[in-house]
C-alpha atoms as a PDB file:
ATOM      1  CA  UNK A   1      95.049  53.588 147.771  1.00  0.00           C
ATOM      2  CA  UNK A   2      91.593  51.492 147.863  1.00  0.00           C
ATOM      3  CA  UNK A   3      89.655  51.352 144.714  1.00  0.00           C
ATOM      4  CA  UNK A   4      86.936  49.196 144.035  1.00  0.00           C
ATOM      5  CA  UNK A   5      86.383  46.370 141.530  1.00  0.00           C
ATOM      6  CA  UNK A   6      83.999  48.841 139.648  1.00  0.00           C
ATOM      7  CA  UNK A   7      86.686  51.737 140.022  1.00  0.00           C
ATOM      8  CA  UNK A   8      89.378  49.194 138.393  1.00  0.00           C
ATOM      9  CA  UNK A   9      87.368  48.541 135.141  1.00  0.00           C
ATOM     10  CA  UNK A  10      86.271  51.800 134.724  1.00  0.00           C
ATOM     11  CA  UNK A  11      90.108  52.814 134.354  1.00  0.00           C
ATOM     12  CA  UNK A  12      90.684  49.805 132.056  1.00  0.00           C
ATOM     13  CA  UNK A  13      87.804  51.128 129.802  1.00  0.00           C
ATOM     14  CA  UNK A  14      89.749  54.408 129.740  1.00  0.00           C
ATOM     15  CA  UNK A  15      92.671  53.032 128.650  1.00  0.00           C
ATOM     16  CA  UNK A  16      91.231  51.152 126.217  1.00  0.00           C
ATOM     17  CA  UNK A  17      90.660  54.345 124.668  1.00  0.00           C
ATOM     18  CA  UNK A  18      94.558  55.103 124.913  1.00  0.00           C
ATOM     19  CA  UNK A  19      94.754  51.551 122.598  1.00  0.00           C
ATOM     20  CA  UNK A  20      92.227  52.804 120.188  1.00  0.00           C
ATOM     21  CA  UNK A  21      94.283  56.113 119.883  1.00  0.00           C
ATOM     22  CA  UNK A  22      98.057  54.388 119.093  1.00  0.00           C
ATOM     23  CA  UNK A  23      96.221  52.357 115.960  1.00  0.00           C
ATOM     24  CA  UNK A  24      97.130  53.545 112.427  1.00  0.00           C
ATOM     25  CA  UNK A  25      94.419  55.436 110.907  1.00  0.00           C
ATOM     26  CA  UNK A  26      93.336  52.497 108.317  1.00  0.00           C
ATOM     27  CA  UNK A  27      92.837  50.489 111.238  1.00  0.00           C
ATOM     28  CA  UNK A  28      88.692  51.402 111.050  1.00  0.00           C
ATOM     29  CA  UNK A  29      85.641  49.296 112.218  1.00  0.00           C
ATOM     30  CA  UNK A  30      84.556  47.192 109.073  1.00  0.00           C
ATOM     31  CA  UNK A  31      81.694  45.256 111.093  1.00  0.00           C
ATOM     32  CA  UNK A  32      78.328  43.888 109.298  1.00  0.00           C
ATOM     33  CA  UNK A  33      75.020  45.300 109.789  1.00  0.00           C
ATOM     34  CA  UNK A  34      72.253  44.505 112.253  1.00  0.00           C
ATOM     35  CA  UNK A  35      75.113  43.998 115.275  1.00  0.00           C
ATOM     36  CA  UNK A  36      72.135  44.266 117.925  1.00  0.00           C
ATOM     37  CA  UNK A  37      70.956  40.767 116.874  1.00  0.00           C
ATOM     38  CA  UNK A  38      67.753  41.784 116.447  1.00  0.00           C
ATOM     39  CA  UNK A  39      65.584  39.542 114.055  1.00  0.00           C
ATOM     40  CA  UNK A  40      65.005  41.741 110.893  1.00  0.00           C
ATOM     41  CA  UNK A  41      63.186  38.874 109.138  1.00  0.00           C
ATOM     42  CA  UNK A  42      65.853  38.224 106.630  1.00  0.00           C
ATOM     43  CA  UNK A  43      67.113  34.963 107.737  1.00  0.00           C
ATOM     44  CA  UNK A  44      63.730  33.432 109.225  1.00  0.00           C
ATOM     45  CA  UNK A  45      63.336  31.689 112.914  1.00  0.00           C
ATOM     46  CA  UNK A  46      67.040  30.883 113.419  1.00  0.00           C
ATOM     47  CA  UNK A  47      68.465  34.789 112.379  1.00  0.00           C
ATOM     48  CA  UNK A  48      70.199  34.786 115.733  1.00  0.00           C
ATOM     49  CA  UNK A  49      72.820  31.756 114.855  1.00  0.00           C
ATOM     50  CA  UNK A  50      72.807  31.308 111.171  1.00  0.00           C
ATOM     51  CA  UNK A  51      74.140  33.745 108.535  1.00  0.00           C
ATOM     52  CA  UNK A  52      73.806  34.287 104.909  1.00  0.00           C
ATOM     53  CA  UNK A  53      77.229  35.240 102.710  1.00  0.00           C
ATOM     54  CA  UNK A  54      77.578  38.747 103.301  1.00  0.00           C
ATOM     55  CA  UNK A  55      79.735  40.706 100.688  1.00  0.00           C
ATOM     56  CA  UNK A  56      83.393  40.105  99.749  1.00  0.00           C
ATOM     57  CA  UNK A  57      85.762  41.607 101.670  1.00  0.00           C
ATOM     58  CA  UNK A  58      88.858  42.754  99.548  1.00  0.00           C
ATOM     59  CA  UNK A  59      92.548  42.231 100.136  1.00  0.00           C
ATOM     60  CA  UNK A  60      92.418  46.361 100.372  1.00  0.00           C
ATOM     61  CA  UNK A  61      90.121  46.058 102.993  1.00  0.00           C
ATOM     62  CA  UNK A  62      92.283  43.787 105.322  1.00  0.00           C
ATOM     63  CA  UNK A  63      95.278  45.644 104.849  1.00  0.00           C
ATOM     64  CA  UNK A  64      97.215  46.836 107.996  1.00  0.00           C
ATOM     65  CA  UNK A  65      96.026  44.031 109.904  1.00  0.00           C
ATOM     66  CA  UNK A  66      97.342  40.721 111.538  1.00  0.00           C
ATOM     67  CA  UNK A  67      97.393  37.832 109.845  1.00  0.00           C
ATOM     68  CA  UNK A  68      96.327  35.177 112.047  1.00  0.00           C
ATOM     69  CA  UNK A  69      99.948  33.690 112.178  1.00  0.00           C
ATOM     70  CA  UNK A  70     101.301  37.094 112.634  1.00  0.00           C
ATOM     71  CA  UNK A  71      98.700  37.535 115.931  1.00  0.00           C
ATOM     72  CA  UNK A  72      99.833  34.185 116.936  1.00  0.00           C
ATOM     73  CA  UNK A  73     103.608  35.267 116.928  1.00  0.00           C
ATOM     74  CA  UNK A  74     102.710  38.384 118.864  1.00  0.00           C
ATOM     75  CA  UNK A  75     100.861  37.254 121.313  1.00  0.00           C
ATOM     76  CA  UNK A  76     103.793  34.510 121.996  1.00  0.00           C
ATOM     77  CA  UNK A  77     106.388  37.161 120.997  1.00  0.00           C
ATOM     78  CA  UNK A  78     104.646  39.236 124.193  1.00  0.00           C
ATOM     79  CA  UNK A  79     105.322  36.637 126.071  1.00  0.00           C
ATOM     80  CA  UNK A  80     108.725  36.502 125.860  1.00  0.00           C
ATOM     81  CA  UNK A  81     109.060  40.165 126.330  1.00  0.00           C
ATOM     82  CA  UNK A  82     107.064  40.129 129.232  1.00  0.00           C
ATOM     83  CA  UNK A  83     107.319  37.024 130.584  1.00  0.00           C
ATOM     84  CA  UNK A  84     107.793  39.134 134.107  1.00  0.00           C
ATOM     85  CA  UNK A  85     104.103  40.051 134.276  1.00  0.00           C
ATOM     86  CA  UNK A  86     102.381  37.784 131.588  1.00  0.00           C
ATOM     87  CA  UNK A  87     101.051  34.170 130.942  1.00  0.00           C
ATOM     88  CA  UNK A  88     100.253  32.882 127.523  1.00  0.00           C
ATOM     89  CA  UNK A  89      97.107  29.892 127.535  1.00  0.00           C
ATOM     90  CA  UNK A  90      94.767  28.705 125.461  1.00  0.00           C
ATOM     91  CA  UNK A  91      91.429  28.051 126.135  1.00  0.00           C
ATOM     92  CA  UNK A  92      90.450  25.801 123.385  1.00  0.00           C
ATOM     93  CA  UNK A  93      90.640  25.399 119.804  1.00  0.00           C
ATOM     94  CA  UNK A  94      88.548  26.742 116.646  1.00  0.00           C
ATOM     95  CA  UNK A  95      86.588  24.885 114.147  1.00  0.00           C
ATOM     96  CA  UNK A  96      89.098  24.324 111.646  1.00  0.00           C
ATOM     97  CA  UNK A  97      91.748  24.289 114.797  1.00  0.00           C
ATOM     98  CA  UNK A  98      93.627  27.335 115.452  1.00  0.00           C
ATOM     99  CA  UNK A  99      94.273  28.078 118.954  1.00  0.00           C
ATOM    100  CA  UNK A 100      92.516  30.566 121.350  1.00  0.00           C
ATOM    101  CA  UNK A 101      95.360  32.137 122.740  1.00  0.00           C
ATOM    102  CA  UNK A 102      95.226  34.198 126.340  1.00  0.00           C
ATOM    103  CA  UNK A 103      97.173  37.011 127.330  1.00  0.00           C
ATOM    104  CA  UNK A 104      97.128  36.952 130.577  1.00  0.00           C
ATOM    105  CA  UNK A 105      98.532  40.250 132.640  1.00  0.00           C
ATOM    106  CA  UNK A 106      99.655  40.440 136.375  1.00  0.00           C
ATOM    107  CA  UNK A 107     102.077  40.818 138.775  1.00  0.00           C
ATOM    108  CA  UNK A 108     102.025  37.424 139.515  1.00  0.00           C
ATOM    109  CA  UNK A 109     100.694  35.808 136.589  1.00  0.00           C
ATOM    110  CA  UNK A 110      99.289  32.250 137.154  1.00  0.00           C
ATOM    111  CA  UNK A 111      98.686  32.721 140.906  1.00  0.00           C
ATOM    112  CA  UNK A 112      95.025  32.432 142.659  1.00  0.00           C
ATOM    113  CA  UNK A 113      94.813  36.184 144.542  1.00  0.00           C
ATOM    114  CA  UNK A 114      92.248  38.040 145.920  1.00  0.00           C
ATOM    115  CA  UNK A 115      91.965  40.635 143.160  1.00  0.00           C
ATOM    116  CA  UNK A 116      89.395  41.120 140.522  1.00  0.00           C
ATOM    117  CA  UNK A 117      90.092  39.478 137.520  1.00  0.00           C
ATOM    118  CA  UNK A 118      88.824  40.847 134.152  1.00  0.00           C
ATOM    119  CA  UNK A 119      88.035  39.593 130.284  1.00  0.00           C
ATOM    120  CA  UNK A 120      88.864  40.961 127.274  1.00  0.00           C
ATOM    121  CA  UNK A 121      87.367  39.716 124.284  1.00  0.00           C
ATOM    122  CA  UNK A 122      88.102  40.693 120.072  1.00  0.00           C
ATOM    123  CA  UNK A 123      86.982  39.501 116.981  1.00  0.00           C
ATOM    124  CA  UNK A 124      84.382  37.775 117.695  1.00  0.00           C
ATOM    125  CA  UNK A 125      82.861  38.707 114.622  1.00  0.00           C
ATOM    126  CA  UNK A 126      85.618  37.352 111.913  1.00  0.00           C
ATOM    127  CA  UNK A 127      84.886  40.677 109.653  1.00  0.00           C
ATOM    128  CA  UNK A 128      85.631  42.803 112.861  1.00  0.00           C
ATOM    129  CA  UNK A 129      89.022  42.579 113.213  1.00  0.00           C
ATOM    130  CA  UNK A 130      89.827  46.491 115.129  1.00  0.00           C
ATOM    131  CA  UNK A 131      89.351  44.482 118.786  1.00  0.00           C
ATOM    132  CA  UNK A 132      92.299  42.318 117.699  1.00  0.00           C
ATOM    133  CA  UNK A 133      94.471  44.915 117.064  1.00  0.00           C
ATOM    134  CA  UNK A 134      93.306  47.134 120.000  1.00  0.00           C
ATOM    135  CA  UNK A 135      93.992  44.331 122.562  1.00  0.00           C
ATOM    136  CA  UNK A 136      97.433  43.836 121.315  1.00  0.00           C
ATOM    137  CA  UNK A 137      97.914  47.509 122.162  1.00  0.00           C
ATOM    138  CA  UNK A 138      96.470  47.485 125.453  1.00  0.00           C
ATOM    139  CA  UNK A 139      98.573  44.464 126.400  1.00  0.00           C
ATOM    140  CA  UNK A 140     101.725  46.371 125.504  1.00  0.00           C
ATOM    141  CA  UNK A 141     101.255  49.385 126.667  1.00  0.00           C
ATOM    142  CA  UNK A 142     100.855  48.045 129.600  1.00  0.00           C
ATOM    143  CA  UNK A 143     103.915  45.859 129.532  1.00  0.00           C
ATOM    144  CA  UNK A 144     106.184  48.788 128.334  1.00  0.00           C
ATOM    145  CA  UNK A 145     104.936  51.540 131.084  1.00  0.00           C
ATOM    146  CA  UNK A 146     104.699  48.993 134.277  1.00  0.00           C
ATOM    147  CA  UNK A 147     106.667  50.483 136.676  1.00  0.00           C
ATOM    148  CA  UNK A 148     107.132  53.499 134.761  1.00  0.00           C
ATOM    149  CA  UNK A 149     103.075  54.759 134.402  1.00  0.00           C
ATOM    150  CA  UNK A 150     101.284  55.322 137.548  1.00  0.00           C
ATOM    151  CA  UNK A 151      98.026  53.568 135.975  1.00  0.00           C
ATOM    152  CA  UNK A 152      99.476  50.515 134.087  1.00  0.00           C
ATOM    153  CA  UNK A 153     101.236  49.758 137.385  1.00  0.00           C
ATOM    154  CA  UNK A 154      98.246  50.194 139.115  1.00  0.00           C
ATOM    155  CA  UNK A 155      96.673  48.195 137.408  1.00  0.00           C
ATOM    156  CA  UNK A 156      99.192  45.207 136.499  1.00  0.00           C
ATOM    157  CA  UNK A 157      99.525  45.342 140.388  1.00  0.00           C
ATOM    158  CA  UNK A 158      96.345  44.818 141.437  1.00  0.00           C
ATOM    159  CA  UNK A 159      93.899  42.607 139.351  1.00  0.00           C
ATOM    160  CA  UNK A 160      94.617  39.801 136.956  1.00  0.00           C
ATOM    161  CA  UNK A 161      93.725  40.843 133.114  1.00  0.00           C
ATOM    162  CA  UNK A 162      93.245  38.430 130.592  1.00  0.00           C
ATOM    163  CA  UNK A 163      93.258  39.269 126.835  1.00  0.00           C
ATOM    164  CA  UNK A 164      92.103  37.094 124.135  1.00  0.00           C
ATOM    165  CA  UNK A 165      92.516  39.308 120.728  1.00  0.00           C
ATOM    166  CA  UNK A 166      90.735  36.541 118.753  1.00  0.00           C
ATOM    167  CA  UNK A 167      87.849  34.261 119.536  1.00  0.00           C
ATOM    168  CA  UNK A 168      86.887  34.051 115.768  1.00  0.00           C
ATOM    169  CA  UNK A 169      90.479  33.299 113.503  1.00  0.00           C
ATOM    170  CA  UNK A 170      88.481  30.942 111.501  1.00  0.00           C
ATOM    171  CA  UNK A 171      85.938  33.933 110.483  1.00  0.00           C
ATOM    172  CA  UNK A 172      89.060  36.488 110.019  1.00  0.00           C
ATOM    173  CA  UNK A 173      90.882  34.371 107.601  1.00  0.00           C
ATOM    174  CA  UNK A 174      87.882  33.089 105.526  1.00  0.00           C
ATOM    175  CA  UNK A 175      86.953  36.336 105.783  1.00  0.00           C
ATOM    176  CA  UNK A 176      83.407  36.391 107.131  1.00  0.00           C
ATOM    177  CA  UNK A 177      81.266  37.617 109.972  1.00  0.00           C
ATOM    178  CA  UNK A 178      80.686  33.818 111.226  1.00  0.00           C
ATOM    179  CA  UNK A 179      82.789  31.276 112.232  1.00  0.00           C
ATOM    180  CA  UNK A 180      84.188  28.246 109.842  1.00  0.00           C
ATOM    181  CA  UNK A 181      80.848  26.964 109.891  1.00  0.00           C
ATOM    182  CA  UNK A 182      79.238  29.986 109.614  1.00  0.00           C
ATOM    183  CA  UNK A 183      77.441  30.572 112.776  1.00  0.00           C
ATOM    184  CA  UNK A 184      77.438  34.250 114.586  1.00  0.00           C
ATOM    185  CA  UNK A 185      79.393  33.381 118.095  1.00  0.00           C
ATOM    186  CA  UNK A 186      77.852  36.620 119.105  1.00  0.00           C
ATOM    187  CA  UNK A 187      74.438  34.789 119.098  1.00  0.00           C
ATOM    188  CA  UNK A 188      75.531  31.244 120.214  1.00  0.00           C
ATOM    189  CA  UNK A 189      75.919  31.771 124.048  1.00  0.00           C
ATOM    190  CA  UNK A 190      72.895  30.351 126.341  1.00  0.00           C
ATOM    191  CA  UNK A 191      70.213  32.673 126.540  1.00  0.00           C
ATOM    192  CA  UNK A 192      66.441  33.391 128.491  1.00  0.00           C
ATOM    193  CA  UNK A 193      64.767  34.412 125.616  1.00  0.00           C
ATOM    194  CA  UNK A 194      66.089  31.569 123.265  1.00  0.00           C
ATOM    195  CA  UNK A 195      65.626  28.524 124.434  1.00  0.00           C
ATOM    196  CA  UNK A 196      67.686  26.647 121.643  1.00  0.00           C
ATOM    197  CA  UNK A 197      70.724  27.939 122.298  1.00  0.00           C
ATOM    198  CA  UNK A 198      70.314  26.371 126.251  1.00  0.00           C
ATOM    199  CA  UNK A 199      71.915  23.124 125.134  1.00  0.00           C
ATOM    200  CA  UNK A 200      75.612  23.572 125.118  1.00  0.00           C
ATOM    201  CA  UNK A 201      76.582  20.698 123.425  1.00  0.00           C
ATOM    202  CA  UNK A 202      74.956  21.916 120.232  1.00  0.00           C
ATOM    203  CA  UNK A 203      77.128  25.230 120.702  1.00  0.00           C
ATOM    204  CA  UNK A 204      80.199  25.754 118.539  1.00  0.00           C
ATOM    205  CA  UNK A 205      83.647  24.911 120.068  1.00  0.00           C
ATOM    206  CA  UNK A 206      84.427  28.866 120.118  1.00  0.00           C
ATOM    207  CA  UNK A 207      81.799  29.164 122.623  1.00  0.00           C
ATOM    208  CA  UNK A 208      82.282  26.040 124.455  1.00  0.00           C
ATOM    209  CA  UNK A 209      85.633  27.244 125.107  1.00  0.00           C
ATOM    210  CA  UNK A 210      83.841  30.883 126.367  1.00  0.00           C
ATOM    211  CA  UNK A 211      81.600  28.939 128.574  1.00  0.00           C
ATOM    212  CA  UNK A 212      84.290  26.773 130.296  1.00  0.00           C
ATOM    213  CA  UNK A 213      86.791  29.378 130.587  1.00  0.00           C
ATOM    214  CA  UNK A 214      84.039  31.729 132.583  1.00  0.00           C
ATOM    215  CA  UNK A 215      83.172  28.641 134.755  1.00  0.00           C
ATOM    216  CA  UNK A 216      87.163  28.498 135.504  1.00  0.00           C
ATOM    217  CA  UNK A 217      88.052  32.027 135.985  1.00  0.00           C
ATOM    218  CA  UNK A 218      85.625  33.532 137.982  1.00  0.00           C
ATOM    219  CA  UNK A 219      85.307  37.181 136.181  1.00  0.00           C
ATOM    220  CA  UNK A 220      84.472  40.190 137.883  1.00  0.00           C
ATOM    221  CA  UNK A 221      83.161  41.714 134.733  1.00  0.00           C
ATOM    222  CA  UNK A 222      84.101  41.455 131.140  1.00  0.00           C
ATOM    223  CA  UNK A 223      84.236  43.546 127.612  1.00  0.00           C
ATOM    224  CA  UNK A 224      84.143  42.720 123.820  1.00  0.00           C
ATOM    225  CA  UNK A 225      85.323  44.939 121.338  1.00  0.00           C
ATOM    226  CA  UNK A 226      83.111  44.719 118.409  1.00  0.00           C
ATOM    227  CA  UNK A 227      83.220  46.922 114.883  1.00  0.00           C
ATOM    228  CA  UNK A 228      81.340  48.644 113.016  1.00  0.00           C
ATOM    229  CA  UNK A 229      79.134  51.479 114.872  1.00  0.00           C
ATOM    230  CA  UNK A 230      80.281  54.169 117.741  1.00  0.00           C
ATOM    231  CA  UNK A 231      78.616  52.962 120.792  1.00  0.00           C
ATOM    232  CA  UNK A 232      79.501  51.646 123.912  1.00  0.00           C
ATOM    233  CA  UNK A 233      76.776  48.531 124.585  1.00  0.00           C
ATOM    234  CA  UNK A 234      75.454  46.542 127.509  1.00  0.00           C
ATOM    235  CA  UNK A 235      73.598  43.348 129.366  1.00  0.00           C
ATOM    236  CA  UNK A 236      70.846  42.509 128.579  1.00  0.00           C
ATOM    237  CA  UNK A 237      69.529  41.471 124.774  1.00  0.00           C
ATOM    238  CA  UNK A 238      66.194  39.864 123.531  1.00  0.00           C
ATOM    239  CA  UNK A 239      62.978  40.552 125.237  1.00  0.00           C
ATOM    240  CA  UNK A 240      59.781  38.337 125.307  1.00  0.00           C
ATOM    241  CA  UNK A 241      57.775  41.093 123.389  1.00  0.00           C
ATOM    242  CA  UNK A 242      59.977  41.965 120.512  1.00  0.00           C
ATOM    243  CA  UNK A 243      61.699  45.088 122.598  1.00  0.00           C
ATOM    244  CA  UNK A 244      58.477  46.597 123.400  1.00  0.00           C
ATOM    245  CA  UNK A 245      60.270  46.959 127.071  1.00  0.00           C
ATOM    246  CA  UNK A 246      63.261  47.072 128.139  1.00  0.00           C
ATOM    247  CA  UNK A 247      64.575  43.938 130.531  1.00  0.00           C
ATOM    248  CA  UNK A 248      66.947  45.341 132.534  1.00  0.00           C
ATOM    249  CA  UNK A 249      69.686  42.710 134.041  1.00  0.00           C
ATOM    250  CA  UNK A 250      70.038  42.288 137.530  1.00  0.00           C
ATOM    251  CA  UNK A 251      73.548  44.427 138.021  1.00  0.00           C
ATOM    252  CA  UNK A 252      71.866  47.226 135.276  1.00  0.00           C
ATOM    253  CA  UNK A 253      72.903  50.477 137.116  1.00  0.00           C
ATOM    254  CA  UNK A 254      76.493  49.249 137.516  1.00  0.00           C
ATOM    255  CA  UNK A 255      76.692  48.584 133.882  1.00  0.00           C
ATOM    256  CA  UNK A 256      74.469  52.121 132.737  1.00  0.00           C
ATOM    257  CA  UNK A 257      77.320  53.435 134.728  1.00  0.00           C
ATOM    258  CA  UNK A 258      80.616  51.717 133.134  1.00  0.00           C
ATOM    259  CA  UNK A 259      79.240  51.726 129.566  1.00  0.00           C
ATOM    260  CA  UNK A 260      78.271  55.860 130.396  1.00  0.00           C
ATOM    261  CA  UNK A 261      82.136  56.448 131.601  1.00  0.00           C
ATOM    262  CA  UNK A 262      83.899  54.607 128.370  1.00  0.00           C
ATOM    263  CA  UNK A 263      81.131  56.902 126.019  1.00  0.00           C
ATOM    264  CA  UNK A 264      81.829  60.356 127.977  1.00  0.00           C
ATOM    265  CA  UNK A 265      85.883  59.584 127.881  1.00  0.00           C
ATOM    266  CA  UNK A 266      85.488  59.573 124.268  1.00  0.00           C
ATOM    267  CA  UNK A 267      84.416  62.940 122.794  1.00  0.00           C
ATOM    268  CA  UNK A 268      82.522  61.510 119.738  1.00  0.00           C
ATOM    269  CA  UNK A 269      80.751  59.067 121.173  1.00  0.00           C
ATOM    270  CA  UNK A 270      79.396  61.387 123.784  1.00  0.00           C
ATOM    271  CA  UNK A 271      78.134  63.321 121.310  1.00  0.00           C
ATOM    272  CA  UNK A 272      76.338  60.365 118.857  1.00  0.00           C
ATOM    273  CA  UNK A 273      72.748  61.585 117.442  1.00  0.00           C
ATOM    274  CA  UNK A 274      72.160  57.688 117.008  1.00  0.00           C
ATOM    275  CA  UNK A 275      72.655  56.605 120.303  1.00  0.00           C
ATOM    276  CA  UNK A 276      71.693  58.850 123.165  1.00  0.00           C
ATOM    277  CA  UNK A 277      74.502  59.638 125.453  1.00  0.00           C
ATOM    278  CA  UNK A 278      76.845  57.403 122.915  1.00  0.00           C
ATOM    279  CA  UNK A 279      75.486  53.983 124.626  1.00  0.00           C
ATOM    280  CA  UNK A 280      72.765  51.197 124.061  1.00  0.00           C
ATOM    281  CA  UNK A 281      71.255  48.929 125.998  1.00  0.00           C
ATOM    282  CA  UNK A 282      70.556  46.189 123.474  1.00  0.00           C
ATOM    283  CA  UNK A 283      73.360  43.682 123.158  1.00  0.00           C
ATOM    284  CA  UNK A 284      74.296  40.381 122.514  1.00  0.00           C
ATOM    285  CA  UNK A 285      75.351  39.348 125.859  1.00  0.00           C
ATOM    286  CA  UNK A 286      74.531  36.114 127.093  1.00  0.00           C
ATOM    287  CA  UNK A 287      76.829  35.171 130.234  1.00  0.00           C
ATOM    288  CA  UNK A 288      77.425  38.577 131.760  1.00  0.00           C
ATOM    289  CA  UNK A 289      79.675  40.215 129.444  1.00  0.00           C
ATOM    290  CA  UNK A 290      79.382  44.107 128.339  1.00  0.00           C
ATOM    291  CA  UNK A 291      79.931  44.251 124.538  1.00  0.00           C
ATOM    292  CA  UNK A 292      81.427  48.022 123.312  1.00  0.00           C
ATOM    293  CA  UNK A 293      81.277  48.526 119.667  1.00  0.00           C
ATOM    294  CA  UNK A 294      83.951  50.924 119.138  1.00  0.00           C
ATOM    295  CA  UNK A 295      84.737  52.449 115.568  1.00  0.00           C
ATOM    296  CA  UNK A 296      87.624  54.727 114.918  1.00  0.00           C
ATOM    297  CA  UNK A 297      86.956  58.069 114.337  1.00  0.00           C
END
């Protein structure tokens, strides 16, 4: 059966909502406030990179999550077990020097095929940690029902999936929204609006790593999983008249379309009085990636 690159994502949006399901219920979106990146005035002319302390996050509060060396042993741990459809790579290294481990999931992992490959992204805020914990899911679920699950074969089959559950460790364990040297990744990428942020060697080695890993791959499409509000989010962000009209990217139906079939699979979102329809168009996305923000419910 034939099913478009769109039709593919779509169904790994919906199981994404299978991950969010199998997570324990303390598991729930801690993210910061002001996740649009919209300049509030707060932190002056550079709001969009630099961050103030934001409030302590307790040891109760990161309870019943990964540690970053227990993520690390899972995601190699998943290797091992499913060595059969999986590659583990990294793409780069944090500030202080953890590793950005990939998960990648196929068939034939490693090989060059003519099949959409996709992007996962988590934690790229280090005080939303849910996307960590949700990718880890979605990897093994669809390790353990290959073969067995019409979809998970489907789609281990026929595109090349690759997972990385942190692209902020640094943040997570100093527990903080930005990254060891406290930056917001979500507002480091290049970007029309922003001039500033068009140099990459002035970009933090999280996002270097982003950059050169896009360049390599070749996405079809990507996702983040963010924290923090219900909402399923998408290309483009900024404007040149402080939002007074929207700027609509160049593929904006297609996402409208993927970012309205991940809000109407999930009954609350659907439903939001915040965000009509449960989705948003203002995001942080700088190279072509649709950001979700996803809290339990």
């Amino acid at each position: 059966m034939a099913i478009s690159r769109l039709g593919f994502l779509s169904l790994l949006l919906l199981v994404l909502l299978r991950a969010f399901a199998s997570l324990p219920t303390q598991a729930a979106a801690r993210g910061g406030s002001d996740s649009s990146g919209i300049d509030n005035g707060k932190h002056g002319a550079f709001s969009r990179i630099l961050l103030e302390d934001n409030p302590e996050i307790t040891e109760e509060m990161t309870r019943g999550y990964m540690s970053n060396s227990e993520l690390e042993n899972a995601i190699q741990g998943f290797g091992n077990k499913c060595s059969n459809v999986s590659r583990i790579y990294s793409i780069g290294r944090s500030v202080n020097g953890s590793p950005l481990w990939v998960i990648e999931v196929s068939d034939k992992p490693g090989q060059k095929e003519a099949e959409p490959a996709f992007k996962f992204i988590g934690n790229v805020h280090g005080d939303e940690p849910v996307g960590r914990e949700v990718l880890m899911q979605l990897a093994y679920w669809l390790c353990d029902n290959y073969l067995k699950d019409p979809l998970a074969t489907l789609i281990v089959e026929n595109m090349h999936l690759h997972i990385l559950p942190t692209m902020n460790p640094d943040g997570f364990a100093l527990r903080r929204r930005g990254n060891a040297n406290n930056i917001d990744l979500n507002r480091d990428f290049p970007d029309q609006f922003f001039p500033i942020n068009d140099e990459i060697s002035f970009r933090q080695p999280e996002t270097r790593a982003i950059i050169n890993w896009i360049k390599q791959e070749h996405f079809t499409a990507s996702a983040s999983l963010h924290g923090g509000a219900l909402v399923a989010n998408y290309p483009w962000d900024g404007s040149r008249d402080k939002r007074k009209q929207y700027y609509g990217c160049p593929d904006d139906k297609t996402f409208r379309y993927m970012a309205s079939v991940y809000s109407q699979s999930h009954y609350n979102m659907s439903l939001s009085k915040e965000f009509k329809g449960g989705i948003q168009f203002m995001v942080a996305c700088k190279t072509g990636i649709i950001y979700m923000e996803a809290a339990l419910s």
